[in-house]
N, C-alpha and C. Protein backbone atom coordinates (compact mmCIF):
# COMPACT_ATOMS: atom_id res chain seq x y z
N UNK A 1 59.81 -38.53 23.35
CA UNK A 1 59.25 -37.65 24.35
C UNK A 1 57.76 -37.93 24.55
N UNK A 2 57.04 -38.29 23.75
CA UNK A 2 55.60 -38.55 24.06
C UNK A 2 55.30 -39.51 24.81
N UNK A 3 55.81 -40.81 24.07
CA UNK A 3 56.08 -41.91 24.88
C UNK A 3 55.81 -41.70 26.82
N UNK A 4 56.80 -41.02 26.83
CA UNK A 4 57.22 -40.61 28.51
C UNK A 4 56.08 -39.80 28.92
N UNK A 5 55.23 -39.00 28.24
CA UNK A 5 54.06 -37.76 28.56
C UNK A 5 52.86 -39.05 28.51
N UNK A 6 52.99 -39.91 27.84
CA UNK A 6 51.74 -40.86 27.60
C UNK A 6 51.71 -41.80 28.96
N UNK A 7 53.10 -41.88 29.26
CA UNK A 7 53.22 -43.14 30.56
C UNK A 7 53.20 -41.83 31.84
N UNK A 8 53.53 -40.99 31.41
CA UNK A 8 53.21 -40.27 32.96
C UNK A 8 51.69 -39.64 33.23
N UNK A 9 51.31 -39.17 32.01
CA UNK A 9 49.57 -39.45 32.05
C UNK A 9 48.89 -40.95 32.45
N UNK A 10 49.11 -41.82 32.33
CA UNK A 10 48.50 -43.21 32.84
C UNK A 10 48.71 -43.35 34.00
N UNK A 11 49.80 -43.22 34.52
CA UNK A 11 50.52 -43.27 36.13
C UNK A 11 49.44 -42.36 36.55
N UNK A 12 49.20 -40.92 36.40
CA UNK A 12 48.34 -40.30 37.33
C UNK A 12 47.03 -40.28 37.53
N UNK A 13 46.75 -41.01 36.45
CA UNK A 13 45.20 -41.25 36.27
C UNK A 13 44.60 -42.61 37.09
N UNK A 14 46.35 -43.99 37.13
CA UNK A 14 46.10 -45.11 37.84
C UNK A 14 46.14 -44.67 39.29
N UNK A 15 46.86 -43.77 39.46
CA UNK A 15 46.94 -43.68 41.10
C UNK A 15 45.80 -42.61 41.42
N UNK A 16 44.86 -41.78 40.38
CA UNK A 16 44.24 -41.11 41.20
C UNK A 16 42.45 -42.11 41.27
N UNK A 17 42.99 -42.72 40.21
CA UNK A 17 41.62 -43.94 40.60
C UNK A 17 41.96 -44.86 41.54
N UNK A 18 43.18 -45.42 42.30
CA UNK A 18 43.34 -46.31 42.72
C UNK A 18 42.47 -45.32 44.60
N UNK A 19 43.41 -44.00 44.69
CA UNK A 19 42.50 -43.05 46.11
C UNK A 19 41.63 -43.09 45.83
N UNK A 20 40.76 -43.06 44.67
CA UNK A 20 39.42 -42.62 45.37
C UNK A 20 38.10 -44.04 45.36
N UNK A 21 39.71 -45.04 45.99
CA UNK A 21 38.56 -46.68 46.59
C UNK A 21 38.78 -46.39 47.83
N UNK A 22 38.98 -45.74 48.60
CA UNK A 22 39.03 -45.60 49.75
C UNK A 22 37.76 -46.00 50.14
N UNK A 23 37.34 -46.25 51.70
CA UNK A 23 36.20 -46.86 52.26
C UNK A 23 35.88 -45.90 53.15
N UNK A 24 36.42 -44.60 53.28
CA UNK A 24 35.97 -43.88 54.21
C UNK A 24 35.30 -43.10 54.19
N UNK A 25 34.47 -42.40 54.56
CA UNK A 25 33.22 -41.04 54.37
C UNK A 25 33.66 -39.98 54.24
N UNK A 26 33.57 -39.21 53.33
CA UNK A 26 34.25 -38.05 53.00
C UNK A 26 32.94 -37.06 53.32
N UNK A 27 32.09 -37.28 53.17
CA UNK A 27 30.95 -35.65 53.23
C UNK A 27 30.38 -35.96 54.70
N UNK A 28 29.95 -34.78 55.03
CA UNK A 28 29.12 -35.11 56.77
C UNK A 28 28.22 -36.34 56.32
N UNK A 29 27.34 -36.16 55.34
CA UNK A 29 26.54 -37.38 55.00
C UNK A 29 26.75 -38.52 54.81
N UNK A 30 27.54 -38.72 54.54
CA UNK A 30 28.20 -40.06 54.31
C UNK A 30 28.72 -40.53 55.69
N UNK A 31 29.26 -39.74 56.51
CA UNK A 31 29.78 -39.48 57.81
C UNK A 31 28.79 -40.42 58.64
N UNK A 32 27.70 -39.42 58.55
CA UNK A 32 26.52 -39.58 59.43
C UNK A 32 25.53 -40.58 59.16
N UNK A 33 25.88 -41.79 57.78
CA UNK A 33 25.35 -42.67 57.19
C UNK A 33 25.77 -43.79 57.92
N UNK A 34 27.28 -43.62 58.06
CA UNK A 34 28.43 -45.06 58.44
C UNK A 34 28.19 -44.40 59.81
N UNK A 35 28.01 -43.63 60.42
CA UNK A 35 27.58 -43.58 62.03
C UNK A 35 26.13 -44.25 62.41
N UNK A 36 25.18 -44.00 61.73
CA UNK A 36 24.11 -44.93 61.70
C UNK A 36 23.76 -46.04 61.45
N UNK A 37 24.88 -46.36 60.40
CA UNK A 37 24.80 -47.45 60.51
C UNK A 37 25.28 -48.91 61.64
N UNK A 38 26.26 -48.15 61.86
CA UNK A 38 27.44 -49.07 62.81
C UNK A 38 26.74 -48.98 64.33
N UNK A 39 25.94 -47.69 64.74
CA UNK A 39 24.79 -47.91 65.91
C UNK A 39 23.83 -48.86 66.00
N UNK A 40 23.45 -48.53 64.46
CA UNK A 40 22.23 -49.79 64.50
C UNK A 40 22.72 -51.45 64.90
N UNK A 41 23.72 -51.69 64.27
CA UNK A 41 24.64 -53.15 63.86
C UNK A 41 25.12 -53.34 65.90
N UNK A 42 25.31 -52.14 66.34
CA UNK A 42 25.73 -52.60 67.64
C UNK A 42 24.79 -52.47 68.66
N UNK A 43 23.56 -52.11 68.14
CA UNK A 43 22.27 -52.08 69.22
C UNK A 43 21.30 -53.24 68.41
N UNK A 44 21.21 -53.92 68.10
CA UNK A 44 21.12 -55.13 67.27
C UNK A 44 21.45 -56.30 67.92
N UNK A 45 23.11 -56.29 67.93
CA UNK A 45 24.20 -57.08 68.57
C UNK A 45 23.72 -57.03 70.27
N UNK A 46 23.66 -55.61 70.94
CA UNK A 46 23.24 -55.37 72.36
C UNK A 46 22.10 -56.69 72.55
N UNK A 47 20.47 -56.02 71.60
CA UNK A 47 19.58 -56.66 71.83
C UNK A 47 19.92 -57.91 71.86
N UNK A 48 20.70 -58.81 71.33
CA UNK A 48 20.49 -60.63 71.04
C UNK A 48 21.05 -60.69 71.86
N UNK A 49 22.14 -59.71 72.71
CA UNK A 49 23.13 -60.54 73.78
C UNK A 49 22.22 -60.35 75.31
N UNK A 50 21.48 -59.07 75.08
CA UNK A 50 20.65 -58.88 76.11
C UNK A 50 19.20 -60.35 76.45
N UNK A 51 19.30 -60.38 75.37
CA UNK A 51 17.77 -61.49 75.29
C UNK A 51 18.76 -62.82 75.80
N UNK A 52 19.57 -63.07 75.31
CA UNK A 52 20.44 -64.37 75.42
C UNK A 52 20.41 -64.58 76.79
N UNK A 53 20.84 -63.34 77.34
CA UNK A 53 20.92 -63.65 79.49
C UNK A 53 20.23 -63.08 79.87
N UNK A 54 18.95 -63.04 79.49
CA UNK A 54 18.04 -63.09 80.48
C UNK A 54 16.94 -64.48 79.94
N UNK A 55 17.16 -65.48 79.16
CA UNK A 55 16.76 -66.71 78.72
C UNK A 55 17.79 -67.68 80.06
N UNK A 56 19.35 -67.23 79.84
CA UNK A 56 20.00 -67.85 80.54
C UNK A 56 19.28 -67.71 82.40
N UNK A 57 19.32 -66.40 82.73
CA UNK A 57 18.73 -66.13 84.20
C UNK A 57 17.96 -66.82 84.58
N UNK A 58 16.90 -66.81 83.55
CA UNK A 58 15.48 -67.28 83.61
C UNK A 58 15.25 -68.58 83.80
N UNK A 59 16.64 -69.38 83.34
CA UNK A 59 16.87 -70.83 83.07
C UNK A 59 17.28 -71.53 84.19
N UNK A 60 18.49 -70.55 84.64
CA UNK A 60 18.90 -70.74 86.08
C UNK A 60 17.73 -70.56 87.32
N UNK A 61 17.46 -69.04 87.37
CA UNK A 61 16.33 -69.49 88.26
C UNK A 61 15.25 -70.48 88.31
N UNK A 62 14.78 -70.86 87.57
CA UNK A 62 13.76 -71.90 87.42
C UNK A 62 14.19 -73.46 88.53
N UNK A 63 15.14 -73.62 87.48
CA UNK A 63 16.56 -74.32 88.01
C UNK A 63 16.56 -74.69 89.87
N UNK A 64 17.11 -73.41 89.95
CA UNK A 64 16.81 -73.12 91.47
C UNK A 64 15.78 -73.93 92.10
N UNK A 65 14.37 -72.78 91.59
CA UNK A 65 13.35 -73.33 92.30
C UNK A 65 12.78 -74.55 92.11
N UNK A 66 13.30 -75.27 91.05
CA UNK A 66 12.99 -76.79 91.04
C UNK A 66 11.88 -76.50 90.38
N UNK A 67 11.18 -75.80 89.56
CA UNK A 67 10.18 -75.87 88.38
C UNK A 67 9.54 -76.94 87.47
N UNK A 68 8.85 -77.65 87.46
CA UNK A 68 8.47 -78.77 86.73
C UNK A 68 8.72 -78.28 85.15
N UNK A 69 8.02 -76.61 85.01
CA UNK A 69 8.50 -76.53 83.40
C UNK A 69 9.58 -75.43 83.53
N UNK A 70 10.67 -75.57 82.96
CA UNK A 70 11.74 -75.21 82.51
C UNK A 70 12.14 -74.43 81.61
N UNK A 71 10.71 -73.82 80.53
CA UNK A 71 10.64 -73.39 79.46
C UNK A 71 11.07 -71.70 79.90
N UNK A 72 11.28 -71.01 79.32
CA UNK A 72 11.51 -69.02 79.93
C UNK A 72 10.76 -68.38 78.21
């Protein structure tokens, strides 16, 4: 009988450590951590794609006007 009380104590202790790897935010703070963060990471991402075409525009127009320097 112990045996069985010893393996069903391990079982609940493996599965209640295995929930709490979860990756998700459990408190508003934590909430509001992984929300700040993932804004920043995509206004970041915005800025380089924003700078990227208007280097490209800048490249083209030049282009256009037949510009001796080419540089933006």
């Amino acid at each position: 009988m112990r045996p069985r009380l010893l393996t069903t104590i391990l079982i609940t202790f493996a599965m209640l450590g295995l929930s709490g790897c979860e990756d998700k935010p459990k408190t508003a703070g934590e909430k509001l951590d992984s929300f700040l963060e993932s804004s920043s990471d995509a206004a970041k991402e915005a800025t380089e794609k924003a700078k990227q075409m208007a280097k490209e525009a800048c490249e083209k127009a030049k282009e256009k006007m037949e510009t001796a320097d080419q540089d933006c």
